[in-house]
C-alpha atoms as a PDB file:
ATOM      1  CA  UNK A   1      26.001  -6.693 -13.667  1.00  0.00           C
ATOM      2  CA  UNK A   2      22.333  -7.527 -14.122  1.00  0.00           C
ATOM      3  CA  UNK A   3      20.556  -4.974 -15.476  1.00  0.00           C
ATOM      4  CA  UNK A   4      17.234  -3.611 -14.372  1.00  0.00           C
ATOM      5  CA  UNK A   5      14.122  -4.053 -16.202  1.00  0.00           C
ATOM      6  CA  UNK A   6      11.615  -1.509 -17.461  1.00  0.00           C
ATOM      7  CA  UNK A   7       9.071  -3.187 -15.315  1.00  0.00           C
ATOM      8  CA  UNK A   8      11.824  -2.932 -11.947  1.00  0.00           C
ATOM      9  CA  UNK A   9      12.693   0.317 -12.807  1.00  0.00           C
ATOM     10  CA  UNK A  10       8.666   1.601 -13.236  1.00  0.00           C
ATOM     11  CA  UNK A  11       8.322  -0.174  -9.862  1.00  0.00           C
ATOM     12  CA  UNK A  12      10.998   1.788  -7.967  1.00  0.00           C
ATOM     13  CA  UNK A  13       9.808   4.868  -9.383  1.00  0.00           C
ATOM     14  CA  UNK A  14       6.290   4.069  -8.065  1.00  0.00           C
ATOM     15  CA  UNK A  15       8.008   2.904  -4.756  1.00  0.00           C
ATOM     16  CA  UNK A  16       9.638   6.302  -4.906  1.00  0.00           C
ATOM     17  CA  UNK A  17       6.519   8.379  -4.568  1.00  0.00           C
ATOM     18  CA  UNK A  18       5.842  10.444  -1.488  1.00  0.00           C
ATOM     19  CA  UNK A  19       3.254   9.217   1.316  1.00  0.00           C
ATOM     20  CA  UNK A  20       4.274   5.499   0.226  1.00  0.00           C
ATOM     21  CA  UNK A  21       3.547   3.618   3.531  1.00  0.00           C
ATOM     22  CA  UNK A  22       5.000  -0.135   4.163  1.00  0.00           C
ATOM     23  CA  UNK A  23       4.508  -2.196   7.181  1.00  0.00           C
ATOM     24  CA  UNK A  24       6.879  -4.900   8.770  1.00  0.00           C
ATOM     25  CA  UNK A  25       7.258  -7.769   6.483  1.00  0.00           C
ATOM     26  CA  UNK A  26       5.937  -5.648   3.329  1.00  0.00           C
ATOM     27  CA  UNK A  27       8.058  -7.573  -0.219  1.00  0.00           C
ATOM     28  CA  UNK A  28       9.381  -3.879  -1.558  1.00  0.00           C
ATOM     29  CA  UNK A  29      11.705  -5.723  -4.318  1.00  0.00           C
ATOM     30  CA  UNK A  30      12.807  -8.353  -5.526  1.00  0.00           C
ATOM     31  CA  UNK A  31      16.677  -8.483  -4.820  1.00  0.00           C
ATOM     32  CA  UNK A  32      19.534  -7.475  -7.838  1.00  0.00           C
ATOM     33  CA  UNK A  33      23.009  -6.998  -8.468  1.00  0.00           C
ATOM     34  CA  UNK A  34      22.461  -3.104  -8.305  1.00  0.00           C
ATOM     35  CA  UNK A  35      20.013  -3.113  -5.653  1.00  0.00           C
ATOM     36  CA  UNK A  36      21.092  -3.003  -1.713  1.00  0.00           C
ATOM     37  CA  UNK A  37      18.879  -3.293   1.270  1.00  0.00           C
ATOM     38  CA  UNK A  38      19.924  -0.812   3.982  1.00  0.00           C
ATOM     39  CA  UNK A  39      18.100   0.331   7.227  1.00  0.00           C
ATOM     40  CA  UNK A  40      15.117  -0.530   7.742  1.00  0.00           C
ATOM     41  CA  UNK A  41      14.788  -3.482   5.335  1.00  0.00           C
ATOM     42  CA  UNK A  42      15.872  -7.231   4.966  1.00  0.00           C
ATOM     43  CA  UNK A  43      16.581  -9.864   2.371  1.00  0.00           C
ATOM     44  CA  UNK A  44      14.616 -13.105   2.446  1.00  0.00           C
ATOM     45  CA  UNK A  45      14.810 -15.385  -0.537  1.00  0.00           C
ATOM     46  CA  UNK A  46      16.052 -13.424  -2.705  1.00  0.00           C
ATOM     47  CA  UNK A  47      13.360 -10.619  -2.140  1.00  0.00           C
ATOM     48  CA  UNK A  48      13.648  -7.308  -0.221  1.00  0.00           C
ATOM     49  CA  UNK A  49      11.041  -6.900   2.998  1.00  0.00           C
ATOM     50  CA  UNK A  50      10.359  -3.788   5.000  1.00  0.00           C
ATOM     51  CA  UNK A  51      11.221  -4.873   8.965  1.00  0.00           C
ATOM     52  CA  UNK A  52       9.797  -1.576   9.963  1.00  0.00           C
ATOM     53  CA  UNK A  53       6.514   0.535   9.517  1.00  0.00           C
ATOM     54  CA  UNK A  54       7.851   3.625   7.493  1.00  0.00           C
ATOM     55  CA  UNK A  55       8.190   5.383   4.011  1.00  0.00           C
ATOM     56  CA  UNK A  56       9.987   3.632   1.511  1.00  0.00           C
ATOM     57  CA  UNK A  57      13.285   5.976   0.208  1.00  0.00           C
ATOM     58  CA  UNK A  58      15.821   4.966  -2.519  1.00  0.00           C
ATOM     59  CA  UNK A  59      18.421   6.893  -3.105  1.00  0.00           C
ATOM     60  CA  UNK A  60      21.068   6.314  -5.895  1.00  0.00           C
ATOM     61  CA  UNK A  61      24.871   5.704  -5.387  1.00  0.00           C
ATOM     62  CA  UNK A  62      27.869   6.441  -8.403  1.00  0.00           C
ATOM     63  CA  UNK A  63      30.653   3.265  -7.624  1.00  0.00           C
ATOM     64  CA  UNK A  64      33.434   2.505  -9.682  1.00  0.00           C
ATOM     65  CA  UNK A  65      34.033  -0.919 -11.478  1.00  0.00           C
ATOM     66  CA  UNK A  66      36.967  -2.475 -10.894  1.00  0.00           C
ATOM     67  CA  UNK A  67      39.071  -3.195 -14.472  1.00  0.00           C
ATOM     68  CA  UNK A  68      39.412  -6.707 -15.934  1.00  0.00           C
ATOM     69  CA  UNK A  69      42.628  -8.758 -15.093  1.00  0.00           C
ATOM     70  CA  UNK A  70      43.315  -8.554 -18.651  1.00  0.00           C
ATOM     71  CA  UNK A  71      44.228  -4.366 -18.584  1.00  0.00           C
ATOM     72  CA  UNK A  72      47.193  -6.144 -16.515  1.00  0.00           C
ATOM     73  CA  UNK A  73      48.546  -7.607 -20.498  1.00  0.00           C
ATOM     74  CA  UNK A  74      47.923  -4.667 -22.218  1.00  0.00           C
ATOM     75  CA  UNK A  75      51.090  -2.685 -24.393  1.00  0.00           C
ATOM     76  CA  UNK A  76      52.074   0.655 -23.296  1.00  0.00           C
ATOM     77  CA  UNK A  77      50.598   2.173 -26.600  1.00  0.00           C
ATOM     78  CA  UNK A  78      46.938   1.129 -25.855  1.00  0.00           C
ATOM     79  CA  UNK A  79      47.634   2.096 -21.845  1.00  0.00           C
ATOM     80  CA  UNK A  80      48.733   5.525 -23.299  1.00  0.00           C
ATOM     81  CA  UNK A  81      45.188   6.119 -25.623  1.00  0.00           C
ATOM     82  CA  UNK A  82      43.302   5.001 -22.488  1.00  0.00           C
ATOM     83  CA  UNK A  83      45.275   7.821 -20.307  1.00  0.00           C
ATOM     84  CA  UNK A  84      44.291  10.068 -22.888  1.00  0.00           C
ATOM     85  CA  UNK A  85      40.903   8.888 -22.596  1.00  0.00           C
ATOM     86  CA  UNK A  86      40.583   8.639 -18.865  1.00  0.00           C
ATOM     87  CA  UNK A  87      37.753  11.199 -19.173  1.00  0.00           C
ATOM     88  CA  UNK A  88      35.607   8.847 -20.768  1.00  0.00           C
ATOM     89  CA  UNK A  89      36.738   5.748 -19.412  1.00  0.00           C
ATOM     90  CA  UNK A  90      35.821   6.673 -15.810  1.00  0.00           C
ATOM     91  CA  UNK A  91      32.171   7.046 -16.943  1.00  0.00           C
ATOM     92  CA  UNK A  92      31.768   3.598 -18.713  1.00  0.00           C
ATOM     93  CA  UNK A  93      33.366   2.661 -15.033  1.00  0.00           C
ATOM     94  CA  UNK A  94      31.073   3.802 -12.881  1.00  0.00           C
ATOM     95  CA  UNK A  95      27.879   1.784 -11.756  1.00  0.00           C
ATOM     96  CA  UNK A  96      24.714   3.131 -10.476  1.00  0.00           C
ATOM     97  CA  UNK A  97      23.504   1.372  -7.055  1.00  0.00           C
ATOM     98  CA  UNK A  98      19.961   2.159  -5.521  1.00  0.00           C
ATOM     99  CA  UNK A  99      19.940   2.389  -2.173  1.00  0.00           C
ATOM    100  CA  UNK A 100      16.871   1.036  -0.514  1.00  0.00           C
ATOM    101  CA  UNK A 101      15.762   2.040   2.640  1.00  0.00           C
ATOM    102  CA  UNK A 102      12.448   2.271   5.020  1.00  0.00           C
ATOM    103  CA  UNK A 103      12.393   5.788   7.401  1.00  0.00           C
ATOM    104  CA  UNK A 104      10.633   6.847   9.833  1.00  0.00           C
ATOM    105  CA  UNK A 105      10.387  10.430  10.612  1.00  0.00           C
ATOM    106  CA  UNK A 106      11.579  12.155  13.693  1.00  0.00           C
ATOM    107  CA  UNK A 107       8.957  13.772  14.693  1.00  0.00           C
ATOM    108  CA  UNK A 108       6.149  12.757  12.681  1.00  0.00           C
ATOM    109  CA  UNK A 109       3.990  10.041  14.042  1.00  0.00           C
ATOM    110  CA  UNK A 110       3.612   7.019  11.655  1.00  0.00           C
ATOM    111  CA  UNK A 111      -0.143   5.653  11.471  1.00  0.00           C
ATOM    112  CA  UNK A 112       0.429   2.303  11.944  1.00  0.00           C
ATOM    113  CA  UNK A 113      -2.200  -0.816  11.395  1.00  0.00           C
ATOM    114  CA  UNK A 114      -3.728  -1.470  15.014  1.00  0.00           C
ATOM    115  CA  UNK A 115      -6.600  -1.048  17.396  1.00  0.00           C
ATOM    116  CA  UNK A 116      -8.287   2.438  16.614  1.00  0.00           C
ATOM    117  CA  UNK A 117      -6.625   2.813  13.413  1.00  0.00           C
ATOM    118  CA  UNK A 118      -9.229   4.758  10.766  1.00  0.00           C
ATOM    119  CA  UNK A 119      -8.842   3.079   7.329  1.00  0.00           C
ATOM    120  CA  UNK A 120     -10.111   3.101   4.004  1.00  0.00           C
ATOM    121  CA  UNK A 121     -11.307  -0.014   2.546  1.00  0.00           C
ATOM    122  CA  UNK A 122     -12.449  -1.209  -0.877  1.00  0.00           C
ATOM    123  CA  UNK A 123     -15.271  -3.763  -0.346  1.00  0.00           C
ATOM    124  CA  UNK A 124     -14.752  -7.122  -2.397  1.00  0.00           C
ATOM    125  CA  UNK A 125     -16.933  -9.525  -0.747  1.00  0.00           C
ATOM    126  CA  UNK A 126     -20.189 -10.176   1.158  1.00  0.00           C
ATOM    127  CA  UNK A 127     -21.687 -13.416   2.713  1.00  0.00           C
ATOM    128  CA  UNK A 128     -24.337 -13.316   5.004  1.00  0.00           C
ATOM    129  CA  UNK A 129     -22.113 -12.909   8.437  1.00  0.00           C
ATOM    130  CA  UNK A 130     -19.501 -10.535   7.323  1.00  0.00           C
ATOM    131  CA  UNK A 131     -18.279  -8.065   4.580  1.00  0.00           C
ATOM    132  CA  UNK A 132     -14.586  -8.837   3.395  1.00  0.00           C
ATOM    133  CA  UNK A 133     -12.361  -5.856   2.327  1.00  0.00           C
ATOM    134  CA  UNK A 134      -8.782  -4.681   0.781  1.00  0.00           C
ATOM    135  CA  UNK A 135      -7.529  -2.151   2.883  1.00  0.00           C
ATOM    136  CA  UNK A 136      -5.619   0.626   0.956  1.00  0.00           C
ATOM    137  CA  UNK A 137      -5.036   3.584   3.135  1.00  0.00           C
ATOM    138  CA  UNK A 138      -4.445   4.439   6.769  1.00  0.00           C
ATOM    139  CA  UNK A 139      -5.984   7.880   7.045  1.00  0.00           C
ATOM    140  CA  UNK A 140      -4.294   9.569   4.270  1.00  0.00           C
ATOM    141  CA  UNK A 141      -1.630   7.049   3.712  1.00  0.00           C
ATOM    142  CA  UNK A 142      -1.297   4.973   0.850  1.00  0.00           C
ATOM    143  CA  UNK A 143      -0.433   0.985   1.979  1.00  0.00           C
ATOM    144  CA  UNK A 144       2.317  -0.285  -0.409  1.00  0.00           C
ATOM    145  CA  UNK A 145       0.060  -3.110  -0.490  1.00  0.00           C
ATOM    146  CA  UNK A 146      -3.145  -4.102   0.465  1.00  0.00           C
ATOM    147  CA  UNK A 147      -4.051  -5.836   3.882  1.00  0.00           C
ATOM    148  CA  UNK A 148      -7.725  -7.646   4.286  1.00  0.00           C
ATOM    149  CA  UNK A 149     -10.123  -6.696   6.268  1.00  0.00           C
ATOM    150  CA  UNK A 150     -13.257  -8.400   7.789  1.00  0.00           C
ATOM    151  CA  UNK A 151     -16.337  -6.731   9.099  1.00  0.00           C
ATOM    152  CA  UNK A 152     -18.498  -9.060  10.664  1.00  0.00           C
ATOM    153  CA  UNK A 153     -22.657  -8.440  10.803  1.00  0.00           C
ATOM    154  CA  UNK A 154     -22.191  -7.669  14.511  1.00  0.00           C
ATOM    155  CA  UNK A 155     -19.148  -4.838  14.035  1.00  0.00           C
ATOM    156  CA  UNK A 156     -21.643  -2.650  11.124  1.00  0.00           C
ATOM    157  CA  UNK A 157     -24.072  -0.943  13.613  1.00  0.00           C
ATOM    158  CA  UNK A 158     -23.856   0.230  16.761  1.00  0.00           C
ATOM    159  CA  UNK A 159     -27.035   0.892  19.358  1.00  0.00           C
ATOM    160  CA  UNK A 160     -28.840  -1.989  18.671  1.00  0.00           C
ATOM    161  CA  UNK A 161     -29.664  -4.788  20.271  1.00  0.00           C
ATOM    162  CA  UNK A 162     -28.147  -8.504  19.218  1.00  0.00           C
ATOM    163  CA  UNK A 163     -31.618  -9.629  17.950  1.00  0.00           C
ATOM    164  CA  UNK A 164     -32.122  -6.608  16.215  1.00  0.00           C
ATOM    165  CA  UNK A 165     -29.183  -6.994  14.813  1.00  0.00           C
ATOM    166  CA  UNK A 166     -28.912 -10.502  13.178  1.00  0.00           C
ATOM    167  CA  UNK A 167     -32.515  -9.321  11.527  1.00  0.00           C
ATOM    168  CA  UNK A 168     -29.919  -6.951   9.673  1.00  0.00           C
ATOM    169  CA  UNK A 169     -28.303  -8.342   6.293  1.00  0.00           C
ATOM    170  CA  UNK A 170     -24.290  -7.572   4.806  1.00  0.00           C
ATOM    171  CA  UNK A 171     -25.932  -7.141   1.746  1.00  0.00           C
ATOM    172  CA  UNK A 172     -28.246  -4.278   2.814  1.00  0.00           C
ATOM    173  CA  UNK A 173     -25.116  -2.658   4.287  1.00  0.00           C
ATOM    174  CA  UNK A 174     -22.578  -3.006   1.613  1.00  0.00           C
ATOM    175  CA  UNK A 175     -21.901  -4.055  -1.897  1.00  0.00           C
ATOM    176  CA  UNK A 176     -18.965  -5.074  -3.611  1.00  0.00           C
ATOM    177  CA  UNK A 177     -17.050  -2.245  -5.091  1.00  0.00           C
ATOM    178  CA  UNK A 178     -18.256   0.393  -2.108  1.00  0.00           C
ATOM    179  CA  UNK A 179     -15.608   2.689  -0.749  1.00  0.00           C
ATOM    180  CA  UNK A 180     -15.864   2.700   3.440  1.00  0.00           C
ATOM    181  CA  UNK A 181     -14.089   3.774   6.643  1.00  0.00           C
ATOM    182  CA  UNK A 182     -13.967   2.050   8.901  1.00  0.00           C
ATOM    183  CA  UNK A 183     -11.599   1.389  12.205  1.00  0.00           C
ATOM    184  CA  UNK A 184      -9.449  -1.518  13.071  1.00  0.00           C
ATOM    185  CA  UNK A 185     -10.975  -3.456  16.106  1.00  0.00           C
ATOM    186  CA  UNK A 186      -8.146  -6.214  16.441  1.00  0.00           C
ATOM    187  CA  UNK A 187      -5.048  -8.491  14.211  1.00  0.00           C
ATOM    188  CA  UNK A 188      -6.120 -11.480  13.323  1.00  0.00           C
ATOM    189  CA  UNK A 189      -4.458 -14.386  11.685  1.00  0.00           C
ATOM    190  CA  UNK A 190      -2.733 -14.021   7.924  1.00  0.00           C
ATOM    191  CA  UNK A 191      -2.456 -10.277   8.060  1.00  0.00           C
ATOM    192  CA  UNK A 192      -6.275 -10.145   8.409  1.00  0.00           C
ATOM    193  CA  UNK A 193      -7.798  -6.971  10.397  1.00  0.00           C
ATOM    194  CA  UNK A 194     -11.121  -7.288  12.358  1.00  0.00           C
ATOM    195  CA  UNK A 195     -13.050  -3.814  11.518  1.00  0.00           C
ATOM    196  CA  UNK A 196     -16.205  -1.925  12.556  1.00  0.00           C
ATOM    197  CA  UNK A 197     -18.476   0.719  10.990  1.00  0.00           C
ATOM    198  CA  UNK A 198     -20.384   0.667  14.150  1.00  0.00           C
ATOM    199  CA  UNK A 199     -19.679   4.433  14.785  1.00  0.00           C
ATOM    200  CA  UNK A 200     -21.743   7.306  12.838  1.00  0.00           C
ATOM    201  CA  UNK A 201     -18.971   8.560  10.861  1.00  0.00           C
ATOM    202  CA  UNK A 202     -18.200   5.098   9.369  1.00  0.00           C
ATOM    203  CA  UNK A 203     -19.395   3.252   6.443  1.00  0.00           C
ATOM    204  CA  UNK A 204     -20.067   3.696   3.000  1.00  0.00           C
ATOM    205  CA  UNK A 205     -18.571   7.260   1.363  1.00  0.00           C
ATOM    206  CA  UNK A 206     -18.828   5.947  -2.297  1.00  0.00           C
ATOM    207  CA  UNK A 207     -21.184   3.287  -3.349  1.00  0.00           C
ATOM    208  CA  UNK A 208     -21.675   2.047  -6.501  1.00  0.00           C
ATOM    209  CA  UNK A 209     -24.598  -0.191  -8.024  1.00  0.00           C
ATOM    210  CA  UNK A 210     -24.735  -3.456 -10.033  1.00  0.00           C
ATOM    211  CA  UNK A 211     -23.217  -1.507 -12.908  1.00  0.00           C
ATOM    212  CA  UNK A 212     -20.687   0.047 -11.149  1.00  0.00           C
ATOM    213  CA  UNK A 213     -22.306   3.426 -11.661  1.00  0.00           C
ATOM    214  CA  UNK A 214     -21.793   5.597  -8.783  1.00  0.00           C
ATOM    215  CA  UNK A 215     -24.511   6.162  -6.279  1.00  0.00           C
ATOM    216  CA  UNK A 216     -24.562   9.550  -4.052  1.00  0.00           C
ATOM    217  CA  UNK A 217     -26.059   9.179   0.226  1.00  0.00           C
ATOM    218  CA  UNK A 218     -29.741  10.560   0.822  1.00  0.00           C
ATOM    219  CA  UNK A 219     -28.980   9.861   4.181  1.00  0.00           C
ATOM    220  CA  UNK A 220     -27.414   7.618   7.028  1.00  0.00           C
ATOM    221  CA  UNK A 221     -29.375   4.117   5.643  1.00  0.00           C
ATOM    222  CA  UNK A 222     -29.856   5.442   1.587  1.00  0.00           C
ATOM    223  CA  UNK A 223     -28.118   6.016  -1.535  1.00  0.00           C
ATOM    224  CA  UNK A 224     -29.349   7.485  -5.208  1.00  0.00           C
ATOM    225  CA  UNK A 225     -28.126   6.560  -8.569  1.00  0.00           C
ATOM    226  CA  UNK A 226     -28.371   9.508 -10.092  1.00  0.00           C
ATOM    227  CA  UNK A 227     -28.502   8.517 -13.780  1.00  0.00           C
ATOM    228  CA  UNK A 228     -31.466   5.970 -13.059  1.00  0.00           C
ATOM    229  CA  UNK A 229     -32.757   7.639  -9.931  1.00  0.00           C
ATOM    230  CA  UNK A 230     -32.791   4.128  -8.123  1.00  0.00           C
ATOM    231  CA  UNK A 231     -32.266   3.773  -4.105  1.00  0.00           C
ATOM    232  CA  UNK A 232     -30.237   1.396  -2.346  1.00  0.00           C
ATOM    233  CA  UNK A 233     -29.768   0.749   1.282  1.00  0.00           C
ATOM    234  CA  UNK A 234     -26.259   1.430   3.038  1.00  0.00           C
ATOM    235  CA  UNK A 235     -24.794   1.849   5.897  1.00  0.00           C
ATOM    236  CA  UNK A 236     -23.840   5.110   4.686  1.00  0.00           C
ATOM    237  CA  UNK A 237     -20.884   7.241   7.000  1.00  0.00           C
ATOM    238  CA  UNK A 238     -21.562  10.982   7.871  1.00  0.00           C
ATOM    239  CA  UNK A 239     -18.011  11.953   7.673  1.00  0.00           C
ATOM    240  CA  UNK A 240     -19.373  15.572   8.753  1.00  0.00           C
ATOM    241  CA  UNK A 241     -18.831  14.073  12.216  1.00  0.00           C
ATOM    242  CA  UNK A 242     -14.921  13.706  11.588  1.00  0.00           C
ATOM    243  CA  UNK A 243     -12.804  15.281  13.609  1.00  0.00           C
END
């Protein structure tokens, strides 16, 4: 049997945790001897994917190990001590399986990654058209992994007009390292997401500043270091307005 390795075995544990979300074609695990793929998963080169949107649940199951061919040549004397020791001997023969599985719950609705979808992003990167992100949660879901998201110059503000607009910079808007929400307009190629911050209650909710110091929102277009007292603009969301 191939064993499991401290850095499998801290991975299923993490797996494990409540409020874990996956989404079709997610790589849970890599695929072992003592590891099965049940419902709501499938095996693809020798790696475990999720075919469903769900919570990831893995469950473990006592088997017993068949005996060696060679018990069949053993004396009567040694097939006596084992009888005597059958109490011990059916523990070294039982394996542990994990059982891994993606649910979905009855009656609880799944978020799922699609038009109207509210997510939290991690900002990464900024050109001068559009603001590239890592997408970590849907609402208060943790993604299993990451997705990436792109927020194009036109998608940041709404209520203004396309001139006004392009006058606007990414940079002015976000910075790398912000925390945002934002919603999902549309699935683009390569698991890419188009998103907007157009709406009030969108946009920055942490920012942070050159030094990765955390910055705190005056208001919808300003945020305050408060160790240097410095000002930045964002496009900052007033998540008072959340339902």
């Amino acid at each position: 049997m191939e064993d499991i390795s401290k850095s499998d075995q801290a991975m299923i544990e993490d797996l494990n945790k409540p409020n874990i979300l996956v989404m079709p074609g997610d790589c849970l695990l890599k695929h072992q001897s003592d590891i099965i793929a049940s419902n709501g998963t499938y095996l693809k080169n020798g790696l475990i994917y999720s075919s469903v949107a769900g919570y990831i649940q893995i469950t473990e199951q006592q088997e017993s190990h068949p005996g060696n061919d060679d018990d069949d040549n053993k004396d009567m004397t040694t097939k006596t001590m084992e009888e005597n020791n059958s109490s011990s001997s059916s523990v070294q023969n039982q394996i542990t399986k994990r059982i891994v599985k993606v649910i979905r719950p009855g009656d609880r609705q799944i978020p799922f990654l699609e038009p109207g979808s509210i997510v939290t992003c991690r900002v990464i990167r900024i050109t001068s058209s559009f603001a590239k992100c890592s997408i970590c949660c849907i609402e208060d879901h943790i993604l299993k992994q990451p997705y990436t998201g792109l927020i194009r110059l036109d998608d940041i503000h709404d209520g203004v007009s396309s001139q006004q607009q392009r006058l606007r910079q990414v940079n002015r808007c976000f910075h790398p390292g912000d925390i945002i929400l934002a919603r999902v307009i549309a699935a683009g190629d390569n698991h890419q997401f188009l998103l907007t911050t157009a709406a009030p209650e969108l946009g920055v909710v942490v920012a942070v500043n050159d030094w990765n110091e955390p910055m705190i929102p005056l208001n919808s277009a300003e945020v305050l270091c408060q160790r240097t007292f410095s000002k930045e603009t964002r496009k900052v969301a007033n998540i008072d307005l959340i339902a």
